[in-house]
PDB file of N, CA and C in Angstrom:
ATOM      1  N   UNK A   1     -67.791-159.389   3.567  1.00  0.00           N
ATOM      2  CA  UNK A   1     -66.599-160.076   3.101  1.00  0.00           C
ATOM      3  C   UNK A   1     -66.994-161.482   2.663  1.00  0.00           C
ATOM      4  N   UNK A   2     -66.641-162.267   1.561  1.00  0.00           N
ATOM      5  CA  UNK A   2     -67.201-163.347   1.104  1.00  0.00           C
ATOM      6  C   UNK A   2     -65.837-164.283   1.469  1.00  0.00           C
ATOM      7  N   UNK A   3     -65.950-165.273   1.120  1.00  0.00           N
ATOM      8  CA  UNK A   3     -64.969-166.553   1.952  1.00  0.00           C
ATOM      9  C   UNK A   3     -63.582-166.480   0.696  1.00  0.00           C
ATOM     10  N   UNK A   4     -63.974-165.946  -0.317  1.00  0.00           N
ATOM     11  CA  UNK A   4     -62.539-166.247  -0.956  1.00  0.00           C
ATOM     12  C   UNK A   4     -61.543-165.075  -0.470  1.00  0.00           C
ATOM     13  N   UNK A   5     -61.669-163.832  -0.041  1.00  0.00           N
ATOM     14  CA  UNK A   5     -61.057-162.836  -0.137  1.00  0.00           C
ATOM     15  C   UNK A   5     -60.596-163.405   1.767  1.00  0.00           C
ATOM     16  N   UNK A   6     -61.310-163.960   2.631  1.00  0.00           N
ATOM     17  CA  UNK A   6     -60.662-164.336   3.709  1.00  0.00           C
ATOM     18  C   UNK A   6     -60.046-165.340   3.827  1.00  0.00           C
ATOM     19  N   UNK A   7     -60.171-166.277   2.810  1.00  0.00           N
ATOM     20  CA  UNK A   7     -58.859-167.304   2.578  1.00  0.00           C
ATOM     21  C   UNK A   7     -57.720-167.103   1.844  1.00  0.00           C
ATOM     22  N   UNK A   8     -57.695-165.985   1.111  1.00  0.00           N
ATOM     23  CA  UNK A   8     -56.638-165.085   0.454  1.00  0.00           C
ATOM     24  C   UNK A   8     -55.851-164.191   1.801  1.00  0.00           C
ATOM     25  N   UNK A   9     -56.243-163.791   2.296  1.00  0.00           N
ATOM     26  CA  UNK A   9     -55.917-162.824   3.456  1.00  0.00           C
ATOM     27  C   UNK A   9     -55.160-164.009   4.559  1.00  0.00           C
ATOM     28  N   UNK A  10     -55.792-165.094   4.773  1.00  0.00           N
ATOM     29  CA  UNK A  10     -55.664-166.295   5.480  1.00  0.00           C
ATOM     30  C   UNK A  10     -54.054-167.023   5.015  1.00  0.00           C
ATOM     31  N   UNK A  11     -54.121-166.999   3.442  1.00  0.00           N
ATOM     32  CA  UNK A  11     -53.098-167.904   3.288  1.00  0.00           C
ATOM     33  C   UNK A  11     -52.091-166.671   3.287  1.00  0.00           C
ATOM     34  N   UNK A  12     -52.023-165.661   2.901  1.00  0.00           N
ATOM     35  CA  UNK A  12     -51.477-164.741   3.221  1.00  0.00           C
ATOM     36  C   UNK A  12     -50.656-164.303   4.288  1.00  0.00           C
ATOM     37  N   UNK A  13     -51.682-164.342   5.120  1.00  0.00           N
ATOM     38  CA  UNK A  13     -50.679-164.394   6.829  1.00  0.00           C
ATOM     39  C   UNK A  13     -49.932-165.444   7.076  1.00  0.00           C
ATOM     40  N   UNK A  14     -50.249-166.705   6.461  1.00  0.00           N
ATOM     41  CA  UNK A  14     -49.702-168.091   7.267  1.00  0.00           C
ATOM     42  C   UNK A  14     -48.325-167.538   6.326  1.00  0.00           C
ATOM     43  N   UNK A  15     -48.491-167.433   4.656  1.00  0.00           N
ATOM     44  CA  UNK A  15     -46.809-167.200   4.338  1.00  0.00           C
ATOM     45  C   UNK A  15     -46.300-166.611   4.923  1.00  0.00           C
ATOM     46  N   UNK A  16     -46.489-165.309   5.570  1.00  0.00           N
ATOM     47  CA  UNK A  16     -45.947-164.173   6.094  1.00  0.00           C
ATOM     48  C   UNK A  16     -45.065-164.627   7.191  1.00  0.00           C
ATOM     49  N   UNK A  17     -45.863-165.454   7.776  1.00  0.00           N
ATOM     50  CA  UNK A  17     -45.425-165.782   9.193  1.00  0.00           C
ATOM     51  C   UNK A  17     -44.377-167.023   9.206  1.00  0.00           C
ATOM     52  N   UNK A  18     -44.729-167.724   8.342  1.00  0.00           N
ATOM     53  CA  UNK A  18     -44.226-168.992   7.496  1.00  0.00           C
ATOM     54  C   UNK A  18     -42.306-168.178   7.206  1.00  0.00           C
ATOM     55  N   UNK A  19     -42.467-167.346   6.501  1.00  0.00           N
ATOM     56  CA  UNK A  19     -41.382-166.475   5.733  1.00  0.00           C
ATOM     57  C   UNK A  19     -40.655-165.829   6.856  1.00  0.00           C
ATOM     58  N   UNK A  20     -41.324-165.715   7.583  1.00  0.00           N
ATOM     59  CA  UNK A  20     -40.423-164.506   9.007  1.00  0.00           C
ATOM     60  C   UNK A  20     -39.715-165.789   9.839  1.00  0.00           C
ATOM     61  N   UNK A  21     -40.487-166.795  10.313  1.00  0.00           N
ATOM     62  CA  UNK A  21     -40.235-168.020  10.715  1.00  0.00           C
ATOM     63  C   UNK A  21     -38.947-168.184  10.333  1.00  0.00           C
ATOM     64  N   UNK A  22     -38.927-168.793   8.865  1.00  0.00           N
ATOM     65  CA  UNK A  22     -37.863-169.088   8.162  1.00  0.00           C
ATOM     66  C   UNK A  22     -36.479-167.793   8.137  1.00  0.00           C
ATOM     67  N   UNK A  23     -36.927-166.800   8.279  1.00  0.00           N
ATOM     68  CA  UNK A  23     -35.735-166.059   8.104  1.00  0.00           C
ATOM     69  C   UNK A  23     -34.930-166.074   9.280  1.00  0.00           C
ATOM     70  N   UNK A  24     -35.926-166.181  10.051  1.00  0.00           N
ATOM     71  CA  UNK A  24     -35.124-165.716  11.751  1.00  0.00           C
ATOM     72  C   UNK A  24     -34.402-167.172  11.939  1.00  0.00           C
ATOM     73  N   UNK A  25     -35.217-168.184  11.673  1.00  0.00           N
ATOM     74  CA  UNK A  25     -34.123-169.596  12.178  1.00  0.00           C
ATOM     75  C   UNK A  25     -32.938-169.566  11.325  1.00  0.00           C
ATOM     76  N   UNK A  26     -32.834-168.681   9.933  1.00  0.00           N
ATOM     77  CA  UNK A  26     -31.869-168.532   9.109  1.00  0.00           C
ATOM     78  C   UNK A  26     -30.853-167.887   9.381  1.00  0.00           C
ATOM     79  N   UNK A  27     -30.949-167.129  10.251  1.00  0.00           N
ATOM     80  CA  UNK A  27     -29.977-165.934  10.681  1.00  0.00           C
ATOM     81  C   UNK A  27     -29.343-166.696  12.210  1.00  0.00           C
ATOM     82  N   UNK A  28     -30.452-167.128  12.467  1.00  0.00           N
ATOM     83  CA  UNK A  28     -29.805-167.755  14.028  1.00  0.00           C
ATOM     84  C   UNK A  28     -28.814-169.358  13.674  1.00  0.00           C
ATOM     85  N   UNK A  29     -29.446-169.690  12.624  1.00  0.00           N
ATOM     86  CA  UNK A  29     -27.664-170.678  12.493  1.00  0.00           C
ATOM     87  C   UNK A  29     -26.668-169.572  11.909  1.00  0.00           C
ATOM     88  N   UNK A  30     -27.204-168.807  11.308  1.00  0.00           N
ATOM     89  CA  UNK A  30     -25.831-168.450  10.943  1.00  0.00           C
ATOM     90  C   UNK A  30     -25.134-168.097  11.510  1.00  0.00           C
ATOM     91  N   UNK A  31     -25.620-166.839  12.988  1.00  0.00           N
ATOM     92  CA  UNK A  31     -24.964-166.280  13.751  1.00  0.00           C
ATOM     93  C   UNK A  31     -24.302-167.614  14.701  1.00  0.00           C
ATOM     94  N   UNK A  32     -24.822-168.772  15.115  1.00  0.00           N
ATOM     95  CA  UNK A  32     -24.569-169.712  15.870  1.00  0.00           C
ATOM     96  C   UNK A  32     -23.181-170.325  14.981  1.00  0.00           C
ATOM     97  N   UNK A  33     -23.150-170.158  13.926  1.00  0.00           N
ATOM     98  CA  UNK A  33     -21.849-170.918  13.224  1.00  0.00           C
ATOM     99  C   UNK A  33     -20.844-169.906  13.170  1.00  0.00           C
ATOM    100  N   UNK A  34     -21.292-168.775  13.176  1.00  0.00           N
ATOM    101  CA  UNK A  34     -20.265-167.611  13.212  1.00  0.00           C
ATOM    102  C   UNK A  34     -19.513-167.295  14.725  1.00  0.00           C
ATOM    103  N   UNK A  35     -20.461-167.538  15.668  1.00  0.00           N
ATOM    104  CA  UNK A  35     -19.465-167.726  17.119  1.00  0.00           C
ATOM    105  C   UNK A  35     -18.776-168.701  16.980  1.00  0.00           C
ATOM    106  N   UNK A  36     -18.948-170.509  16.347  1.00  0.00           N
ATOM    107  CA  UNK A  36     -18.270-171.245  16.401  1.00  0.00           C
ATOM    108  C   UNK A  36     -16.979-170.873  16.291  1.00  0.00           C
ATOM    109  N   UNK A  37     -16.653-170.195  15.033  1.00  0.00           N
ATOM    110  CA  UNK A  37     -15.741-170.050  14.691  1.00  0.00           C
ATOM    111  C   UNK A  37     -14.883-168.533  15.844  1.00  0.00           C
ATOM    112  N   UNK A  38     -15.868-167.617  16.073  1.00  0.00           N
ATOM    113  CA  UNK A  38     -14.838-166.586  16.699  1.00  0.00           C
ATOM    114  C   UNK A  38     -14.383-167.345  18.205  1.00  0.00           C
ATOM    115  N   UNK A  39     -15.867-167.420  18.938  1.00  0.00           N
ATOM    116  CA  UNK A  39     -15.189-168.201  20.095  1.00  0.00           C
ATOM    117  C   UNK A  39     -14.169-169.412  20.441  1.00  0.00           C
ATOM    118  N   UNK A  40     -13.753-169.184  21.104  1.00  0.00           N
ATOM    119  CA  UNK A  40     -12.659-170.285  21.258  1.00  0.00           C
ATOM    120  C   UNK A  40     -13.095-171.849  21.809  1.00  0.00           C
ATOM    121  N   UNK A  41     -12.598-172.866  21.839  1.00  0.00           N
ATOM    122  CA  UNK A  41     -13.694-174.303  22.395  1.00  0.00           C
ATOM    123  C   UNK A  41     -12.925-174.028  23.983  1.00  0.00           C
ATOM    124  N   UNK A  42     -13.911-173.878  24.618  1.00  0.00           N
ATOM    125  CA  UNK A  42     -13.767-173.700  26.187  1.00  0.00           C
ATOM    126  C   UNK A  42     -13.456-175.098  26.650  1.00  0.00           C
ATOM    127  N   UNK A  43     -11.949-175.333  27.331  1.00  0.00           N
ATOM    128  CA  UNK A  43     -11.193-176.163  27.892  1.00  0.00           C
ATOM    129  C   UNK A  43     -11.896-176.373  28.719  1.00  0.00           C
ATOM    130  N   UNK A  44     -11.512-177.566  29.441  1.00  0.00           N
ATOM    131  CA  UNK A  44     -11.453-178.164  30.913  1.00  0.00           C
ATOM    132  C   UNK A  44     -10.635-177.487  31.807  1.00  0.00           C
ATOM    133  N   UNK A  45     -10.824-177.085  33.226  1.00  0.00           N
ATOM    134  CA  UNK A  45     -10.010-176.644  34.037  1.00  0.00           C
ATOM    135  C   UNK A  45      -8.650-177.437  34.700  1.00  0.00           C
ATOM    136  N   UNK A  46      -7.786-177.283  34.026  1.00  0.00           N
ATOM    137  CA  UNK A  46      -6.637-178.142  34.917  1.00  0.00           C
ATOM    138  C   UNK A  46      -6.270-178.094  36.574  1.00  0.00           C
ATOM    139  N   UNK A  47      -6.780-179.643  36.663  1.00  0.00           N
ATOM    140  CA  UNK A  47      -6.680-180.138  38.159  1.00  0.00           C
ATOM    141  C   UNK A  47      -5.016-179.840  38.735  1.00  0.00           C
ATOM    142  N   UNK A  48      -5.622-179.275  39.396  1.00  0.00           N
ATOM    143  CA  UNK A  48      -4.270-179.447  40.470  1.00  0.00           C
ATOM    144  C   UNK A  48      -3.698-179.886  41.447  1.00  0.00           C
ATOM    145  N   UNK A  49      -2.965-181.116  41.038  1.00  0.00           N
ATOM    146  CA  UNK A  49      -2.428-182.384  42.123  1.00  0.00           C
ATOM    147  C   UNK A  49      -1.836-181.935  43.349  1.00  0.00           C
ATOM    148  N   UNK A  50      -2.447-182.351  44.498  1.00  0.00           N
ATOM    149  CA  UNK A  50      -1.862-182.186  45.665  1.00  0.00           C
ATOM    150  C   UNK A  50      -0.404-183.137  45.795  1.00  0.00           C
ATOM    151  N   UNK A  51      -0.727-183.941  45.554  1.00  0.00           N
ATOM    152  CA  UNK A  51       0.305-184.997  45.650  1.00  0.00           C
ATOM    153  C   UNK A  51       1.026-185.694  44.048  1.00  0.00           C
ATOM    154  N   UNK A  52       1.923-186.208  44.789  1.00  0.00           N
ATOM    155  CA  UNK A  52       2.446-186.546  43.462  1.00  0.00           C
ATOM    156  C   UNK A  52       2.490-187.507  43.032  1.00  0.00           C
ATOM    157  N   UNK A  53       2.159-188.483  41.505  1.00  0.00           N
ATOM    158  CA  UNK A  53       1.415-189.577  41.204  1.00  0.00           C
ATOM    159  C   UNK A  53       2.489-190.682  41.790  1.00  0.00           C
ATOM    160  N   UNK A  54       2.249-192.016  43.105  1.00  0.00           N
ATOM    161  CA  UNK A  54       3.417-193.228  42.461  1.00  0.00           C
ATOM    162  C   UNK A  54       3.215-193.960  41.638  1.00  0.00           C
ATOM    163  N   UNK A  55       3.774-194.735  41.247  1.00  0.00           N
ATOM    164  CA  UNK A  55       3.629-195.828  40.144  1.00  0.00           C
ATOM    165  C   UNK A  55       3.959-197.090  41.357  1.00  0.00           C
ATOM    166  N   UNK A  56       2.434-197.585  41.397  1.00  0.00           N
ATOM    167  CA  UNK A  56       2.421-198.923  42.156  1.00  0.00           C
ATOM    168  C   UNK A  56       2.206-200.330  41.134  1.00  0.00           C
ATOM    169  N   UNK A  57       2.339-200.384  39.753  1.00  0.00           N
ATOM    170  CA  UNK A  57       2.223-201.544  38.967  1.00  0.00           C
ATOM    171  C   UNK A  57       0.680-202.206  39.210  1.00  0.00           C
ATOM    172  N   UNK A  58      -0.058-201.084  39.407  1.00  0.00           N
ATOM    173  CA  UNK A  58      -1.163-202.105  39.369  1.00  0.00           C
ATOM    174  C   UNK A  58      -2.014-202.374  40.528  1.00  0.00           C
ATOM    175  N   UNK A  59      -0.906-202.335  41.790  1.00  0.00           N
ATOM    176  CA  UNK A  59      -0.956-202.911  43.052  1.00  0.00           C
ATOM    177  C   UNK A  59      -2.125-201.895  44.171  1.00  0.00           C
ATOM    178  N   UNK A  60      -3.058-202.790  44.495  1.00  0.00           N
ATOM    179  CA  UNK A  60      -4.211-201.441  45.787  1.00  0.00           C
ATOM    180  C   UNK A  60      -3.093-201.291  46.811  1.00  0.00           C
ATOM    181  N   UNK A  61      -3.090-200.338  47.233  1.00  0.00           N
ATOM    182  CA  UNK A  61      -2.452-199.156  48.537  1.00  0.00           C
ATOM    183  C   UNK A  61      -2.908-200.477  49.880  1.00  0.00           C
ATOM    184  N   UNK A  62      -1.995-200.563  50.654  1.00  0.00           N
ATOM    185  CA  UNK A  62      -2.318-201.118  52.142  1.00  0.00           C
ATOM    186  C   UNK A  62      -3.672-200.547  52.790  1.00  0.00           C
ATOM    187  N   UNK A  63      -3.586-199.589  52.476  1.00  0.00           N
ATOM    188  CA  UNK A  63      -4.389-198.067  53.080  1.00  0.00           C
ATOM    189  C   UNK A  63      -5.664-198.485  52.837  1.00  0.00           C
ATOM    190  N   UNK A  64      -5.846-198.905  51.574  1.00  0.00           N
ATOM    191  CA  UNK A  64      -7.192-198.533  50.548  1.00  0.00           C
ATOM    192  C   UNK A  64      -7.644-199.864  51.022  1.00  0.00           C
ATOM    193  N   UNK A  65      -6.975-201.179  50.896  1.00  0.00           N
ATOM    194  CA  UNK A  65      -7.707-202.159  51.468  1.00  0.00           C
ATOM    195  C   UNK A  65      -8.291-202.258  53.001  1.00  0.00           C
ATOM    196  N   UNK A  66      -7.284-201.683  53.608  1.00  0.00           N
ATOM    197  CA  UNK A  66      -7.858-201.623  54.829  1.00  0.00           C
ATOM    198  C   UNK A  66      -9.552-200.841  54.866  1.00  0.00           C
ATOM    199  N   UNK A  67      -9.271-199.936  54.252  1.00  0.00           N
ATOM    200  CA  UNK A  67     -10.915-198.953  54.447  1.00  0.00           C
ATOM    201  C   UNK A  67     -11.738-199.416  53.799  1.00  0.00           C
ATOM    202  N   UNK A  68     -11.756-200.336  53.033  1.00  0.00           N
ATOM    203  CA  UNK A  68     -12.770-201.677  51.906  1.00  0.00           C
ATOM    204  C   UNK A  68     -13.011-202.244  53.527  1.00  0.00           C
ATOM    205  N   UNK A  69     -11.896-203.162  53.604  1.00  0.00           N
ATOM    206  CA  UNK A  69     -12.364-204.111  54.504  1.00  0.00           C
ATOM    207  C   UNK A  69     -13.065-203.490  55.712  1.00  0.00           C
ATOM    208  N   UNK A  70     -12.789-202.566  56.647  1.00  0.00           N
ATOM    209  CA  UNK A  70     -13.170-202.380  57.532  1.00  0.00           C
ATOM    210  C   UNK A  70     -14.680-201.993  57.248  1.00  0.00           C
ATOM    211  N   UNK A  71     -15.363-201.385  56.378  1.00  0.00           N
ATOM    212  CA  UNK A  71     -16.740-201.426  55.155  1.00  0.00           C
ATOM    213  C   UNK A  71     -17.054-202.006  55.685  1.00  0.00           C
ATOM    214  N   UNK A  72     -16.610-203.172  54.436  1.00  0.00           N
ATOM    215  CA  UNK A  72     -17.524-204.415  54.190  1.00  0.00           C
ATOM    216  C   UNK A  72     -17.772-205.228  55.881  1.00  0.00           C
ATOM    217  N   UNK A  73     -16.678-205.115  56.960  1.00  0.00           N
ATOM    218  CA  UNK A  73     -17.242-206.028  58.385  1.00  0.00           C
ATOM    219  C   UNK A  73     -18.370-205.241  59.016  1.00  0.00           C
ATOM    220  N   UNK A  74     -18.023-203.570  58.694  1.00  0.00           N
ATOM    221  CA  UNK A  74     -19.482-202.833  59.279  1.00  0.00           C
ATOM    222  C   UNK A  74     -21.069-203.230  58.882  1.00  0.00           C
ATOM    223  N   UNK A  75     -20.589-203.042  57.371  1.00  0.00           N
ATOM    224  CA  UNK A  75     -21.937-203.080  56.942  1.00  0.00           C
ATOM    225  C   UNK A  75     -21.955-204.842  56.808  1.00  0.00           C
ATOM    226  N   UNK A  76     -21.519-206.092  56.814  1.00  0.00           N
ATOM    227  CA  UNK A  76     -21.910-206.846  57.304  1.00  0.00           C
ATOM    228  C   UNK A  76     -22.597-207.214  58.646  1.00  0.00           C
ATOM    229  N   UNK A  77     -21.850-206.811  60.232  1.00  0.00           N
ATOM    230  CA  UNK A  77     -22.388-206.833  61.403  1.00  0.00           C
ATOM    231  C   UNK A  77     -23.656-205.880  61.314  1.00  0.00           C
ATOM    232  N   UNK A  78     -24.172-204.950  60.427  1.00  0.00           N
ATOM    233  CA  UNK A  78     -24.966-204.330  60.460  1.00  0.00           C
ATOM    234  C   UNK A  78     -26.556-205.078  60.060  1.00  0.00           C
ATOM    235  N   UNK A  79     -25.807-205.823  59.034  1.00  0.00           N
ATOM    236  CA  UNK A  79     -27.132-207.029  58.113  1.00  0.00           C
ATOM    237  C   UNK A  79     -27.333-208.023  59.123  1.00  0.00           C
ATOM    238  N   UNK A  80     -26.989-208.252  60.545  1.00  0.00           N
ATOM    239  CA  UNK A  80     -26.972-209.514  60.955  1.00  0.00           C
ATOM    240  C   UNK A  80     -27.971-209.508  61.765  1.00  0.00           C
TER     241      UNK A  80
END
């Protein structure tokens, strides 16, 4: 076999493979744009409130400060 007929054979395969390459990533957007459209856009699961929202204007809960503060004196007496 002399070197031109194996660089013929050579470039040969690389198109081949080159060409199959290209077809298959061709088909896989397409099929990928074609679910876009059948599938539906998958929601978020709606939370379900235990309780029911108040309207405090803004204002932190008695509650909520207390469990900050009582924190912050732990992990202060803790640094000391």
């Amino acid at each position: 076999m002399d070197l031109g007929s194996t660089l013929q054979q050579a470039a040969t395969l690389m198109f081949t493979g080159m060409a199959v390459v290209f077809v298959f990533l061709t088909i896989l957007i397409v099929l990928v744009k074609l679910m876009s459209r059948i599938v539906p856009e998958e929601l978020p699961p709606q939370i379900a409130s235990t309780s029911t929202p108040t309207q405090n204007n803004g204002q932190i809960p008695g509650e909520t400060i207390a469990a900050i503060s009582a924190a912050v004196n732990k992990y202060r007496s803790r640094q000391r």
